[in-house]
N, C-alpha and C. Protein backbone atom coordinates (compact mmCIF):
# COMPACT_ATOMS: atom_id res chain seq x y z
N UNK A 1 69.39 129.16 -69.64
CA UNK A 1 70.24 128.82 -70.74
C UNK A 1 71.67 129.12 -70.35
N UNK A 2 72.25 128.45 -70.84
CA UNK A 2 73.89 128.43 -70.48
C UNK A 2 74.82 128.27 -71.80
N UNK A 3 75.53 129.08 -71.98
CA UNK A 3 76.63 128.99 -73.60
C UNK A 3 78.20 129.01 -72.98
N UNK A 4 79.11 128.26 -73.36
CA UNK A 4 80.28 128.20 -72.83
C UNK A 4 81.30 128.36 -73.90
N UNK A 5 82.26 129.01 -73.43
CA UNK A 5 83.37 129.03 -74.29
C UNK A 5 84.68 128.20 -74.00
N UNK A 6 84.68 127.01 -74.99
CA UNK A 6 85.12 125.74 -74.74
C UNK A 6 86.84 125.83 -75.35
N UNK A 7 87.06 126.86 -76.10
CA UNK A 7 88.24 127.03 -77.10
C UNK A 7 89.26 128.37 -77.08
N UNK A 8 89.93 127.97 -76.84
CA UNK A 8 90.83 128.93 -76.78
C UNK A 8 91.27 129.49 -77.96
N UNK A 9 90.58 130.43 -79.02
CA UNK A 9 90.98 131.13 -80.14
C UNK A 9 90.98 132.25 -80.27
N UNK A 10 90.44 133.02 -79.49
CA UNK A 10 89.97 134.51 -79.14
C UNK A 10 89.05 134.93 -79.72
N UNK A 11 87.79 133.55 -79.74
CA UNK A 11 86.17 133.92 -80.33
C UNK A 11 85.52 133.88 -78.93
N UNK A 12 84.19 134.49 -78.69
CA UNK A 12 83.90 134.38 -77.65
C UNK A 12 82.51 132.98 -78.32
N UNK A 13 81.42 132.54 -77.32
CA UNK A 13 80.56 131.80 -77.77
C UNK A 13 78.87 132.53 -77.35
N UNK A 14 78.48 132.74 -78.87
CA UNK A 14 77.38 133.40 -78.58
C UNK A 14 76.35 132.44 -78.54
N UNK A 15 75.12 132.52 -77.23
CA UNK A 15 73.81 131.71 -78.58
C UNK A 15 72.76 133.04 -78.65
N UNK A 16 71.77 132.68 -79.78
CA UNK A 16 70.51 133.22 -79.64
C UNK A 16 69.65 132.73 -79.52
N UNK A 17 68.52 133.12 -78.73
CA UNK A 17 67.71 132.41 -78.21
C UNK A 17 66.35 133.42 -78.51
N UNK A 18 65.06 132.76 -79.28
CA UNK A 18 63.91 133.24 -79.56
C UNK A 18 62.88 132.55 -79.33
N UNK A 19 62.27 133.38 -78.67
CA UNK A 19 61.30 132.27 -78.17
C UNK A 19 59.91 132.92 -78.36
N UNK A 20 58.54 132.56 -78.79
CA UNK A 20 57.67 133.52 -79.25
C UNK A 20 56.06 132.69 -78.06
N UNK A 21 55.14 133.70 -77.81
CA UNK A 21 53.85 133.58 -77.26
C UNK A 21 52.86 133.80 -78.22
N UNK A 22 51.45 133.47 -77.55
CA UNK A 22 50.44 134.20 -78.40
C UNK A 22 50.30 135.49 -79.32
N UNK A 23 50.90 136.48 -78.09
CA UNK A 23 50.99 138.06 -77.76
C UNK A 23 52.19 138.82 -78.55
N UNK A 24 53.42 137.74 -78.64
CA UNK A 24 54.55 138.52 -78.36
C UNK A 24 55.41 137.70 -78.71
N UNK A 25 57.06 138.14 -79.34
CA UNK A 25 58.12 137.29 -79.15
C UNK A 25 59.17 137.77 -78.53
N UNK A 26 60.51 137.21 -78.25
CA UNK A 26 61.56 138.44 -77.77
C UNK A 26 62.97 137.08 -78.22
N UNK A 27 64.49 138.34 -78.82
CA UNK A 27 65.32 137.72 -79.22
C UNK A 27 66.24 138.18 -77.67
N UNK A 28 66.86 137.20 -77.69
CA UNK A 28 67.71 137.31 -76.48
C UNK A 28 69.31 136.31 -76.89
N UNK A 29 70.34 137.47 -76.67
CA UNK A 29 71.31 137.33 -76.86
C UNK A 29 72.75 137.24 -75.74
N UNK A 30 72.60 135.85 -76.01
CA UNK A 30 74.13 135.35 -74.80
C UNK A 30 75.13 135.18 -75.24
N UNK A 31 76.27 135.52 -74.64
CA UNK A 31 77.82 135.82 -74.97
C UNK A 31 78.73 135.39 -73.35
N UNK A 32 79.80 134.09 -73.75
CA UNK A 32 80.28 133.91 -72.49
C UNK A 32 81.81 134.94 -73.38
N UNK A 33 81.96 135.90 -72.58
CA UNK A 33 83.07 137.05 -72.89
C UNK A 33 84.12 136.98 -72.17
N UNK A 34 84.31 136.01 -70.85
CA UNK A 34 85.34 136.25 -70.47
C UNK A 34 86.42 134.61 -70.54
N UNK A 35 86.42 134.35 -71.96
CA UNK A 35 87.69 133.59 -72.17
C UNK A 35 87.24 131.74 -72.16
N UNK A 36 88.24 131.44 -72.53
CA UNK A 36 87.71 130.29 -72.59
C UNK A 36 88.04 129.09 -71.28
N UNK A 37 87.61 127.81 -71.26
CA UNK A 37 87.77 128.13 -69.86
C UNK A 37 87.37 128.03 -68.37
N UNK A 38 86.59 129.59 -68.21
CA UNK A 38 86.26 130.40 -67.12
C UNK A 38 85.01 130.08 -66.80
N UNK A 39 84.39 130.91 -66.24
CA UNK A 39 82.68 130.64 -65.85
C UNK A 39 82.19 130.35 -67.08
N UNK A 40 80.82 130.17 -66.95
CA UNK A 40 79.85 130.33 -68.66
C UNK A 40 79.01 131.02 -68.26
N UNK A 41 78.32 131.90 -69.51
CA UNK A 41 77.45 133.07 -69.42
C UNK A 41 76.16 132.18 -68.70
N UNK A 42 75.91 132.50 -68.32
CA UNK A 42 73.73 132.06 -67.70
C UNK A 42 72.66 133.04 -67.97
N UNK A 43 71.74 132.61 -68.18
CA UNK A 43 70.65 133.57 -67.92
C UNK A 43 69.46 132.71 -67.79
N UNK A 44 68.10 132.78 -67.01
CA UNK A 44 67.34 132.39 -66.97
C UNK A 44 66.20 132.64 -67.68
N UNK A 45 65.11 132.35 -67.89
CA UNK A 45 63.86 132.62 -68.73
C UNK A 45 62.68 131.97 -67.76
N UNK A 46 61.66 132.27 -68.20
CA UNK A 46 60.29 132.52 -67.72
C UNK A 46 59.30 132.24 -69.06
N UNK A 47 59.31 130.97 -69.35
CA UNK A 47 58.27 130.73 -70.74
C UNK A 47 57.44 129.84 -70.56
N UNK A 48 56.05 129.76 -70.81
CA UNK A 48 55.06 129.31 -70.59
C UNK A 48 55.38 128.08 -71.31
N UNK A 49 54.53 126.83 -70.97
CA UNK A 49 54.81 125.55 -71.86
C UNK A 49 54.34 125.88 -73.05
N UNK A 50 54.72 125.06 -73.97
CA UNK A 50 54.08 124.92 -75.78
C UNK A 50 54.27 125.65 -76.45
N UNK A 51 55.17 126.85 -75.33
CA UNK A 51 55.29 127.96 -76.70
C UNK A 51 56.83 127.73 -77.32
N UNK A 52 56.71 128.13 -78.52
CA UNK A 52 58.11 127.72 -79.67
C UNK A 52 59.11 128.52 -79.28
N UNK A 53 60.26 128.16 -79.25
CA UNK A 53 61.66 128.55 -79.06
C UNK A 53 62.28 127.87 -80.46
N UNK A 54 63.35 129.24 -80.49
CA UNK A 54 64.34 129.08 -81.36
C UNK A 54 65.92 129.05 -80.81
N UNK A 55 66.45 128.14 -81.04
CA UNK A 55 68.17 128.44 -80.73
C UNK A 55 69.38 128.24 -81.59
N UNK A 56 69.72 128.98 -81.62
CA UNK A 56 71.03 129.21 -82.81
C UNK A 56 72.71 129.14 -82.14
N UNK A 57 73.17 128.82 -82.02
CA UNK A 57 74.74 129.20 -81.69
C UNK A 57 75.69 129.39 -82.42
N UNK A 58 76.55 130.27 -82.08
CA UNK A 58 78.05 130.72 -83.19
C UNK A 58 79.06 131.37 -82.16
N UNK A 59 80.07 131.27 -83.46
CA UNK A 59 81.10 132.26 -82.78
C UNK A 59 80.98 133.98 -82.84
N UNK A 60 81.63 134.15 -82.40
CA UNK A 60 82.04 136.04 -82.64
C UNK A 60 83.38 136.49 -82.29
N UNK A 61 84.09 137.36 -82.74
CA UNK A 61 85.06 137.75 -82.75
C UNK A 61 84.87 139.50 -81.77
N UNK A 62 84.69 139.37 -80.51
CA UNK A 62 84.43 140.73 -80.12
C UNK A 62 83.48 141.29 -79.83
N UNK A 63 83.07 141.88 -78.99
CA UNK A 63 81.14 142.20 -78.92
C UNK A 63 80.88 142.75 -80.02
N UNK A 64 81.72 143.50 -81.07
CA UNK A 64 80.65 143.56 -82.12
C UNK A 64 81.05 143.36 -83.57
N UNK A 65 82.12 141.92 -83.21
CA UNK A 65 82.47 140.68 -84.48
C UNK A 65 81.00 140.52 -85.28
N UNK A 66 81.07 140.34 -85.89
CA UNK A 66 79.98 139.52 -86.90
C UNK A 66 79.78 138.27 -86.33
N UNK A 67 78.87 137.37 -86.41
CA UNK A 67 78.27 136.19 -85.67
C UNK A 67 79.12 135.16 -87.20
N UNK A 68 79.82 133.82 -86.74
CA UNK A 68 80.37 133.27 -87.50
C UNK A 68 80.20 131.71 -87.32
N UNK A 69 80.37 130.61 -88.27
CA UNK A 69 80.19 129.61 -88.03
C UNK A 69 78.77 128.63 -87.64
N UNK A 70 77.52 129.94 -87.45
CA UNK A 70 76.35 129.36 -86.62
C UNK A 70 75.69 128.33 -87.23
N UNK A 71 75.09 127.44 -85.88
CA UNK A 71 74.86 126.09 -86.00
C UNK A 71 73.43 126.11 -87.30
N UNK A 72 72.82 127.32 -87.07
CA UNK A 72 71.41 127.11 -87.99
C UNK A 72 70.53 126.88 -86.82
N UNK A 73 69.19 127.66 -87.27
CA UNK A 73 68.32 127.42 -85.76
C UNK A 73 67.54 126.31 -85.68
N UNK A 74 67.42 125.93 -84.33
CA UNK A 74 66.99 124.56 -83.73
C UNK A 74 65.65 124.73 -83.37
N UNK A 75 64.73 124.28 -83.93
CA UNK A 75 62.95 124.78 -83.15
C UNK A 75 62.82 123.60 -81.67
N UNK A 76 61.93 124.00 -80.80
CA UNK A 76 61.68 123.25 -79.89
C UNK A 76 60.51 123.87 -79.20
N UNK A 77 59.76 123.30 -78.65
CA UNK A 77 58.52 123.75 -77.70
C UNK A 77 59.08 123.66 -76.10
N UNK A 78 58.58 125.03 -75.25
CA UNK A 78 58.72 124.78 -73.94
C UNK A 78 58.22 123.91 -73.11
């Protein structure tokens, strides 16, 4: 997954990303922090097919801004 910060306002661009198994789920939280711009945050995942993912994106004001603007979550299967 990859989130970029496309705007120069001094929000950074968060997404969240949930993704759930039989067993188990886990929330995982990306933040590109350094400006707009610049690299974009990455992270990889490891999810079996068919299982449900959730993804949300917003702004934030700061690592620990309040989450603002978010898109509303998106369902999808791996």
């Amino acid at each position: 997954m990859t989130v970029c910060d496309n705007r120069a306002d001094g929000m950074r661009a968060t997404a969240i990303f949930i993704y759930t198994g039989a067993n188990s789920s886990e929330r995982v939280r990306i933040s590109d922090t350094n400006g707009s711009g610049n690299s974009c945050a990455t992270q990889d995942f490891s999810i079996p097919e068919g299982n449900r993912v959730l993804l949300e994106v917003c702004v934030q004001n700061g690592a620990n801004g309040t989450l603002q603007h978010c898109s509303g979550s998106k369902e999808g299967r791996a």
